[in-house]
Protein backbone atom coordinates (compact mmCIF):
# COMPACT_ATOMS: atom_id res chain seq x y z
CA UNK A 1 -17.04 221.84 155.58
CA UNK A 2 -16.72 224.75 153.23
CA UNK A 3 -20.78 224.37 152.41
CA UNK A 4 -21.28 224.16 156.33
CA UNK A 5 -19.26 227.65 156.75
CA UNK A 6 -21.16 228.76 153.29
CA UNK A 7 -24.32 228.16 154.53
CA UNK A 8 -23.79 229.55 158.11
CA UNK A 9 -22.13 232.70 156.55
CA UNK A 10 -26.07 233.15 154.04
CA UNK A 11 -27.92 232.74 157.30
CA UNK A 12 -25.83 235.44 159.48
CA UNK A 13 -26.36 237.70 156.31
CA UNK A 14 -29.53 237.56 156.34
CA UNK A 15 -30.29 237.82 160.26
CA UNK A 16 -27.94 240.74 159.96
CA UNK A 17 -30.28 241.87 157.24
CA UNK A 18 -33.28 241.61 159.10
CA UNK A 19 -31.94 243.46 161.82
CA UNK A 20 -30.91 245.94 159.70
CA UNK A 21 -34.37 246.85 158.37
CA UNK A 22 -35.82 246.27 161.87
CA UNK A 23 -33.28 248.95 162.93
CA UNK A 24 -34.81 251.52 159.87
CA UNK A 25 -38.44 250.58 160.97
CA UNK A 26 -38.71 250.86 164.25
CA UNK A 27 -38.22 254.33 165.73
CA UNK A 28 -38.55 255.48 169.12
CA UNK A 29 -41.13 257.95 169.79
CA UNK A 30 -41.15 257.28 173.84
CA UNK A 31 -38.36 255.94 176.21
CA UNK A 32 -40.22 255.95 179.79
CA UNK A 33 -39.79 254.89 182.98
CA UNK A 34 -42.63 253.37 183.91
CA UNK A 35 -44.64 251.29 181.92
CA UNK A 36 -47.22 252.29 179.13
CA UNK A 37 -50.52 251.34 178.62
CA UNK A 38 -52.66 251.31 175.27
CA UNK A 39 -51.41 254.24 172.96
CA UNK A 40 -53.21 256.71 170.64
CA UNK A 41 -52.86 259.22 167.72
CA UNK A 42 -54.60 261.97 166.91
CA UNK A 43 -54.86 263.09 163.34
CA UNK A 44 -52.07 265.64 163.75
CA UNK A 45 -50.23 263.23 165.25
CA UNK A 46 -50.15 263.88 168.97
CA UNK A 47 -49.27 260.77 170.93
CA UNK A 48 -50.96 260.00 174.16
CA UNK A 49 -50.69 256.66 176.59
CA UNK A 50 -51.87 255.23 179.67
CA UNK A 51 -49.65 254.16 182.27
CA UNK A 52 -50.37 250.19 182.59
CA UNK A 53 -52.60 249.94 186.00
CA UNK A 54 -50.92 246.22 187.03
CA UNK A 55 -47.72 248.75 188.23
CA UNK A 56 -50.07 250.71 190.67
CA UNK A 57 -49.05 254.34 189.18
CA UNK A 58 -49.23 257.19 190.46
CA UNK A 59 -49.98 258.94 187.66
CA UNK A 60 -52.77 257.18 184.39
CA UNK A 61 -52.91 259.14 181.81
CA UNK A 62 -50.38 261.09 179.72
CA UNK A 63 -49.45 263.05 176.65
CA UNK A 64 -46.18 262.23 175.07
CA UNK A 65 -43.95 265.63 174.80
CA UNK A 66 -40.49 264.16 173.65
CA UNK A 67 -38.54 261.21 173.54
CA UNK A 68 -38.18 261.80 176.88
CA UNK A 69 -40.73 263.87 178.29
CA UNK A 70 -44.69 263.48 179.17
CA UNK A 71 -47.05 265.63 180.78
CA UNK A 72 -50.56 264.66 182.75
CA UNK A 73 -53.42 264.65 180.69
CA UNK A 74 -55.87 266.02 180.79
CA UNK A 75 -54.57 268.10 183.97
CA UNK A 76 -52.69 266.67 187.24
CA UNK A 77 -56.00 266.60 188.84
CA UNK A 78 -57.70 263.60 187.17
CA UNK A 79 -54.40 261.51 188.26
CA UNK A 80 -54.90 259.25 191.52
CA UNK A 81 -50.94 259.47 192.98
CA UNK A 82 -52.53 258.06 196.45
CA UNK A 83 -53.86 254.62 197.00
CA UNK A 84 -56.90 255.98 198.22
CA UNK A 85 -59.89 255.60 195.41
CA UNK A 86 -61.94 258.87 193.97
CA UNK A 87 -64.57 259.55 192.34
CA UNK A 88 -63.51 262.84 190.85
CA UNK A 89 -60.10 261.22 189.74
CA UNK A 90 -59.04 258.24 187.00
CA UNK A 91 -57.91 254.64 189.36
CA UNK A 92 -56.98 252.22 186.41
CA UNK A 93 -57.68 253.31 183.02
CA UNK A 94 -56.25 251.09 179.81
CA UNK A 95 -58.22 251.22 176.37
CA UNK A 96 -57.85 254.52 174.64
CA UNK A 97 -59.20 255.40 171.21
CA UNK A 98 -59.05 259.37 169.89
CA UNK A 99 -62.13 259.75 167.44
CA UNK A 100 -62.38 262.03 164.39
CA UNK A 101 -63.87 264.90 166.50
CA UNK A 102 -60.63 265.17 168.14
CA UNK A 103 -62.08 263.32 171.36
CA UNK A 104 -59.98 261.14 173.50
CA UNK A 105 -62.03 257.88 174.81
CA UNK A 106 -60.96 256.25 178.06
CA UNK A 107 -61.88 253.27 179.59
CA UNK A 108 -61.23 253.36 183.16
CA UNK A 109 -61.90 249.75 184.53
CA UNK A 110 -62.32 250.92 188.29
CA UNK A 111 -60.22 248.04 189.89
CA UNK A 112 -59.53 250.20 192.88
CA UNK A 113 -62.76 252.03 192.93
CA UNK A 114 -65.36 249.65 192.27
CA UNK A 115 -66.80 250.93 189.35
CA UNK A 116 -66.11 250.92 185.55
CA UNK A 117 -66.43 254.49 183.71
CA UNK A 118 -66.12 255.94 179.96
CA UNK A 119 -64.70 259.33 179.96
CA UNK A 120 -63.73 261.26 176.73
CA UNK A 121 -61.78 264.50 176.67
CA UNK A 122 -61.96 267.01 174.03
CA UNK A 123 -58.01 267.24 173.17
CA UNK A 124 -57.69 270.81 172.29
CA UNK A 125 -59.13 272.03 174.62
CA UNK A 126 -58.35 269.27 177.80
CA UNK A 127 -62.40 269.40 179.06
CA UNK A 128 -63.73 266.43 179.74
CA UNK A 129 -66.78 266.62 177.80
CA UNK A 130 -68.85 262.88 178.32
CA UNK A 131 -68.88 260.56 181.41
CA UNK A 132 -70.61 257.37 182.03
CA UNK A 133 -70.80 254.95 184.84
CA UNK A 134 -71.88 251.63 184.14
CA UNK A 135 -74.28 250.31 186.61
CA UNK A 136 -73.08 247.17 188.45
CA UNK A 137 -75.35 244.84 186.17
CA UNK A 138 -73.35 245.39 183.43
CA UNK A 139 -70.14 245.90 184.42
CA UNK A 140 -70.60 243.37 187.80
CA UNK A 141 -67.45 242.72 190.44
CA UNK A 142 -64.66 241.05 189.06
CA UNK A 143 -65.27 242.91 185.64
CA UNK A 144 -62.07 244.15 183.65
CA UNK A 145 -63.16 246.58 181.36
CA UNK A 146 -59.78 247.22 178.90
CA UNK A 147 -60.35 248.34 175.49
CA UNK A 148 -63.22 250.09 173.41
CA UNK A 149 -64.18 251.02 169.96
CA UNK A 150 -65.81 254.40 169.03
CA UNK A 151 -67.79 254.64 166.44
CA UNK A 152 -68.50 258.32 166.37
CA UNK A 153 -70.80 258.54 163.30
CA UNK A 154 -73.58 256.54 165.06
CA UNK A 155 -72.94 257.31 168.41
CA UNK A 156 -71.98 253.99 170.09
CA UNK A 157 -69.30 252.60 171.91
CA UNK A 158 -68.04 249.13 172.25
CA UNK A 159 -66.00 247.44 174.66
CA UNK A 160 -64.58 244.13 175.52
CA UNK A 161 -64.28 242.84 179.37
CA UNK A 162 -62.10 240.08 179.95
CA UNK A 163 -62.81 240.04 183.78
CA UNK A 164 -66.50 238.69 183.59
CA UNK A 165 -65.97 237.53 179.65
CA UNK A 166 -68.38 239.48 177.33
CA UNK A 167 -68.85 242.71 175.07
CA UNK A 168 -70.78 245.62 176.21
CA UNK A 169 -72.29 248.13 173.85
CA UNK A 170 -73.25 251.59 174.75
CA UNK A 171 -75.24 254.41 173.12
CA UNK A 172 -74.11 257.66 173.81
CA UNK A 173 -77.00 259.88 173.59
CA UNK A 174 -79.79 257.68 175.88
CA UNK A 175 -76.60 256.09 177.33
CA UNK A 176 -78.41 252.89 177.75
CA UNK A 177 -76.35 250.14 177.66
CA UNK A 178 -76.36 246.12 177.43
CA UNK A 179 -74.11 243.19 177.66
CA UNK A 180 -73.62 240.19 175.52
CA UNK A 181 -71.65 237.60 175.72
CA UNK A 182 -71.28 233.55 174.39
CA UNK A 183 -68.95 230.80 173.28
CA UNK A 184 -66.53 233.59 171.27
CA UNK A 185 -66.26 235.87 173.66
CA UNK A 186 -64.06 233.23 176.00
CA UNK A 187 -60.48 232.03 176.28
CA UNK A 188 -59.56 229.15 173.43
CA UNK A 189 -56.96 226.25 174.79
CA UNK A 190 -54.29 228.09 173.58
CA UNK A 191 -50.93 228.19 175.87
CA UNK A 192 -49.85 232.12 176.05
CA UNK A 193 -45.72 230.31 175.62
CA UNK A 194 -42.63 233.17 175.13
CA UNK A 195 -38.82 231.47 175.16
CA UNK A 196 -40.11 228.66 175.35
CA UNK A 197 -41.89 229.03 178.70
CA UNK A 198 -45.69 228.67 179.60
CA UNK A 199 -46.85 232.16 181.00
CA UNK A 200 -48.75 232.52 184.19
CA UNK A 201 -51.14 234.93 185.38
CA UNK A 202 -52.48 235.16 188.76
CA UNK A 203 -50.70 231.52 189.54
CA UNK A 204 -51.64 229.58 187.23
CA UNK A 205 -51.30 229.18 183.40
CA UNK A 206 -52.63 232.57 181.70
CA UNK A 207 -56.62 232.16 180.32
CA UNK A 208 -57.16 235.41 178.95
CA UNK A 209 -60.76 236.18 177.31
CA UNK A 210 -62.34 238.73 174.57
CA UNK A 211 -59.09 241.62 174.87
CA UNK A 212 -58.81 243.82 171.48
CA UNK A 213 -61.90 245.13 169.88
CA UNK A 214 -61.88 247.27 166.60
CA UNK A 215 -64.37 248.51 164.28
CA UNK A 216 -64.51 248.66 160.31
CA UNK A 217 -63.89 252.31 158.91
CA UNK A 218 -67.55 252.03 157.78
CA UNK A 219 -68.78 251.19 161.47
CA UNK A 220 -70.66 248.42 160.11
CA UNK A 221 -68.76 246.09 161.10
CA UNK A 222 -66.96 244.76 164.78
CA UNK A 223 -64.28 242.52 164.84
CA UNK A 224 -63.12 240.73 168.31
CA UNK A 225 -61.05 238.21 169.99
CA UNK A 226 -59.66 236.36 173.14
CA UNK A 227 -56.13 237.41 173.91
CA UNK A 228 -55.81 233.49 174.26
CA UNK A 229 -57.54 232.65 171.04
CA UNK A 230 -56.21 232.59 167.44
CA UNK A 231 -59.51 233.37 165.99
CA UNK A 232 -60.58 237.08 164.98
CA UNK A 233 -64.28 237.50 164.66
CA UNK A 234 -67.16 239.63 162.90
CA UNK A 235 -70.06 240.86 163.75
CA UNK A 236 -72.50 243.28 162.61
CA UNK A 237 -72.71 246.10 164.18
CA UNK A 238 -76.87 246.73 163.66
CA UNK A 239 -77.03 243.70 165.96
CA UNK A 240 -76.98 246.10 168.40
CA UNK A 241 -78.00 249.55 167.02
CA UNK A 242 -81.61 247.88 166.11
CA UNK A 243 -81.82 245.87 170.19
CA UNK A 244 -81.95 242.68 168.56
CA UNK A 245 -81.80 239.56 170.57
CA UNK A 246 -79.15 237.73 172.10
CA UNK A 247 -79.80 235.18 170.16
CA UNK A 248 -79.50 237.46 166.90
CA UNK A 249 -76.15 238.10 167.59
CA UNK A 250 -75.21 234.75 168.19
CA UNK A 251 -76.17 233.64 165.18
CA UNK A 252 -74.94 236.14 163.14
CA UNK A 253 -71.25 235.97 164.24
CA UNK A 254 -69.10 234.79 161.94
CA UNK A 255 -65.11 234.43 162.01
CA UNK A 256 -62.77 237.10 159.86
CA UNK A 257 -59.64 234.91 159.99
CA UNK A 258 -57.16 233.67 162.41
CA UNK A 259 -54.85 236.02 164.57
CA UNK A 260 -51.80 235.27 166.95
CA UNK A 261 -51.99 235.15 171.09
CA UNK A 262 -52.37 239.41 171.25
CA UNK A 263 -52.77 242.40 173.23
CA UNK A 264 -53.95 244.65 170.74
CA UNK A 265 -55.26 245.18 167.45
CA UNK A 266 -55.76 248.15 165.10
CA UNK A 267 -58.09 247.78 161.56
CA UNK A 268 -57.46 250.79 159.33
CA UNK A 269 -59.99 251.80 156.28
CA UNK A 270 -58.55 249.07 153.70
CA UNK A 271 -59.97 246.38 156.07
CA UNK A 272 -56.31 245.22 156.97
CA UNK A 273 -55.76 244.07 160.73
CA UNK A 274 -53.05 244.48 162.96
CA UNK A 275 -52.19 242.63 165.74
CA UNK A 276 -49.48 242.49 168.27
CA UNK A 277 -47.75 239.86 168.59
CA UNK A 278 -46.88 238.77 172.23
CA UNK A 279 -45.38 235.20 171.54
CA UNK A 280 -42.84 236.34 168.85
CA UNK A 281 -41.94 239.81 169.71
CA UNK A 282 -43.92 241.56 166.93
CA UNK A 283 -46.68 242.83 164.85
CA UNK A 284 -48.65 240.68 162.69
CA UNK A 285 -50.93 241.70 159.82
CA UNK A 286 -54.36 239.57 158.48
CA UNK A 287 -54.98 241.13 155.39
CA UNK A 288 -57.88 242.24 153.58
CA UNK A 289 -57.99 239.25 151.36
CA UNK A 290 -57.48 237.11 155.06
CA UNK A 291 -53.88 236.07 154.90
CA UNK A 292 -51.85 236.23 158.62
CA UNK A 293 -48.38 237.29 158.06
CA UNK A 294 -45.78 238.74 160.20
CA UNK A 295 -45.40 242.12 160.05
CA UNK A 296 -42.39 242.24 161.77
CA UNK A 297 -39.93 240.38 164.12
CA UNK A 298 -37.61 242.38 166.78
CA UNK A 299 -36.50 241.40 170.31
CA UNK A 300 -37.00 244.88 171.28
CA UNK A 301 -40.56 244.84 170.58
CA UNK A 302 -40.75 242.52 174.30
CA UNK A 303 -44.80 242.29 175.16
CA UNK A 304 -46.69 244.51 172.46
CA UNK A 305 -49.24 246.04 174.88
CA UNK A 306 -51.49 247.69 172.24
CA UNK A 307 -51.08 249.53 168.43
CA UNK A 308 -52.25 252.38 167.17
CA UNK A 309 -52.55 253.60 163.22
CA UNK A 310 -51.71 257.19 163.62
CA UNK A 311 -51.36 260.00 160.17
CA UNK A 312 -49.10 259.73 157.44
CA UNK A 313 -48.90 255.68 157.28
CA UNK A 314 -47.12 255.12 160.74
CA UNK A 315 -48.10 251.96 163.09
CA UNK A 316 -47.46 253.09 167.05
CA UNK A 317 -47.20 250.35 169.22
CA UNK A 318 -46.49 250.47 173.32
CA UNK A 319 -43.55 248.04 174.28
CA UNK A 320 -43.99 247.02 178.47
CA UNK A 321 -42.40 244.39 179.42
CA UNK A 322 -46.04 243.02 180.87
CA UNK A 323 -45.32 239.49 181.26
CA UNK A 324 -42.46 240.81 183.59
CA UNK A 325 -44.54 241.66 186.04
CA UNK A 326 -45.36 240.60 189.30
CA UNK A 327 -49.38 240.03 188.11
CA UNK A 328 -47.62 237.47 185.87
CA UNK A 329 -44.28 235.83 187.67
CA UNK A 330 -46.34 235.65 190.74
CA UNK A 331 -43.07 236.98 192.77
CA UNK A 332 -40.84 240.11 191.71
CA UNK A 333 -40.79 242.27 188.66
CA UNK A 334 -38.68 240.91 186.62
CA UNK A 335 -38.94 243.74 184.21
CA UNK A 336 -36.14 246.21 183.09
CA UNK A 337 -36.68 249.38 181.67
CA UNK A 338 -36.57 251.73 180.10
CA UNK A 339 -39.91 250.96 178.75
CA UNK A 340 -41.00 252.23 175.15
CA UNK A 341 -43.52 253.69 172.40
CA UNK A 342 -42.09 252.74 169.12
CA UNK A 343 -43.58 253.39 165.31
CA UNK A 344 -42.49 251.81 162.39
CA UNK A 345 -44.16 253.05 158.86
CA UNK A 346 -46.43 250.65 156.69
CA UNK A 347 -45.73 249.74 153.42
């Protein structure tokens, strides 16, 4: 008996432990209302989100002010607060990357209006200053166009659509544009399983295809995977810079390491890799030398929507409930907020 209580008494210590450093790591940069998006840092350390577009906002795109304040970025007038699609206005924007020109990237995947468009905002001064719509050949009906990585120094961005399963690649001066997709780019047989319950979407068990998409700090290389998959893979980025062939790019594909069932990922410049963690209420890390690790463990951190590595060592991650949602339960939203941006600082 007295080992029983002994041993119960080590293992309380330490869960009280790890809640104790989970406690000092985790701060809370946003408490909201309404559910974030993807996240982003600038360099100075200016936090911006979008609202998640499976909640039907009113408003898609804001910068954080306080713990709990925002304000519409870039202006009031890009937000759609009707249900009435616009041209001149953002409908369901999700991905956002800020670039080291101080340019905010958005990918608005159009679910309301029909059409998929890359916007990027100069953040200083709030102008929008590029725009692209993708012709219907590339980003076709059904398309969900979600995240993106900008690789600034040879003007191309990439992005990942889980709607029609594939990766598009865009240069930004002739703005032409093509799609590729294969075997990699789709859902693995892996159940998406939180509590110990299988997770719909849409009615029936969740299948979710190519979701977070990074980029080396060289821009040499991009790394990809299905939000149901536990495989993160590589690919050189000169695939597509030099139009080589579909079949190129298959061939040269190879796979980084594994990764957990995620939302989002982050690489920074020491070729580390961060992933949420949507099963166990975390962040993982696959390391440089390829080692998957947890990162860290909180029942707080409930559906990791997306990270962010923002100045000064800090890891920004938006906290939404997702799986809560109606998109997901197939009946009410079972969410509760408040709703959350949180940062914790890396090691």
């Amino acid at each position: 008996m007295k080992k029983t209580i002994f041993t119960l008494s080590i293992a309380l210590i330490a869960s009280f432990c790890i809640e104790a450093q989970n406690e000092k790591a985790i701060q809370i940069i946003a408490e909201m209302d309404i559910r974030p998006g993807n996240v982003a840092v600038s360099p100075s350390g200016r936090v911006f989100t979008t609202i998640h577009p499976l909640v039907n906002p009113t408003f898609q795109l804001v910068e954080i002010t306080g713990k709990n304040s925002y304000e519409n970025f870039p202006s009031t007038s890009y937000q759609n607060d009707s249900k009435t699609p616009s041209t001149d206005k953002l409908d369901a924007p999700l991905g956002i990357r800020i670039d080291n020109q101080n340019r905010l990237w958005l990918i608005d995947a159009g679910l309301n209006l029909g059409t998929t468009r890359l916007f990027a905002f100069d953040i200083e001064t709030k102008k929008e200053v590029f725009r692209y719509d993708f012709p219907q050949e590339i980003a076709p009906k059904g398309s969900f166009v979600q995240d993106l990585a900008v690789d600034e120094k040879n003007g191309w961005v990439y992005l990942a659509d889980i709607g029609n399963p594939g990766i598009l690649a865009l240069h930004l001066e002739t703005k032409k544009t093509r799609r590729f997709a294969n075997e990699s780019v789709q859902a693995e047989k892996v159940d998406m399983i939180i509590d110990g319950q299988l997770i719909n979407f849409g009615g029936a068990p969740a299948s979710v295809a190519i979701n977070p998409i990074t980029l080396s700090a060289d821009k040499e290389t991009l790394f990809y995977g299905a939000m149901n998959g536990t495989t993160w893979y590589q690919l050189p980025t000169e695939m597509f810079r030099n139009g080589r062939t579909d079949y190129d790019i298959d061939k040269n594909i190879k796979i980084m390491g594994p990764k957990p069932v995620s939302d989002g990922a982050a690489t920074d410049a020491s070729g580390n890799h961060y992933f949420t963690n949507i099963q166990h209420y975390g962040i993982d890390v696959l390391t440089s030398e390829g080692d998957l690790k947890p990162l860290i463990r909180d029942a707080k951190i409930d559906w990791p929507d997306n990270v962010s590595l923002g100045p000064d060592g800090w890891i920004y991650m938006t906290v939404n409930q997702l799986h809560k949602t109606p998109a997901f339960t197939g009946g009410t939203d079972e969410g509760k907020g408040p709703f959350y941006i949180y940062r914790m600082k890396l090691e």
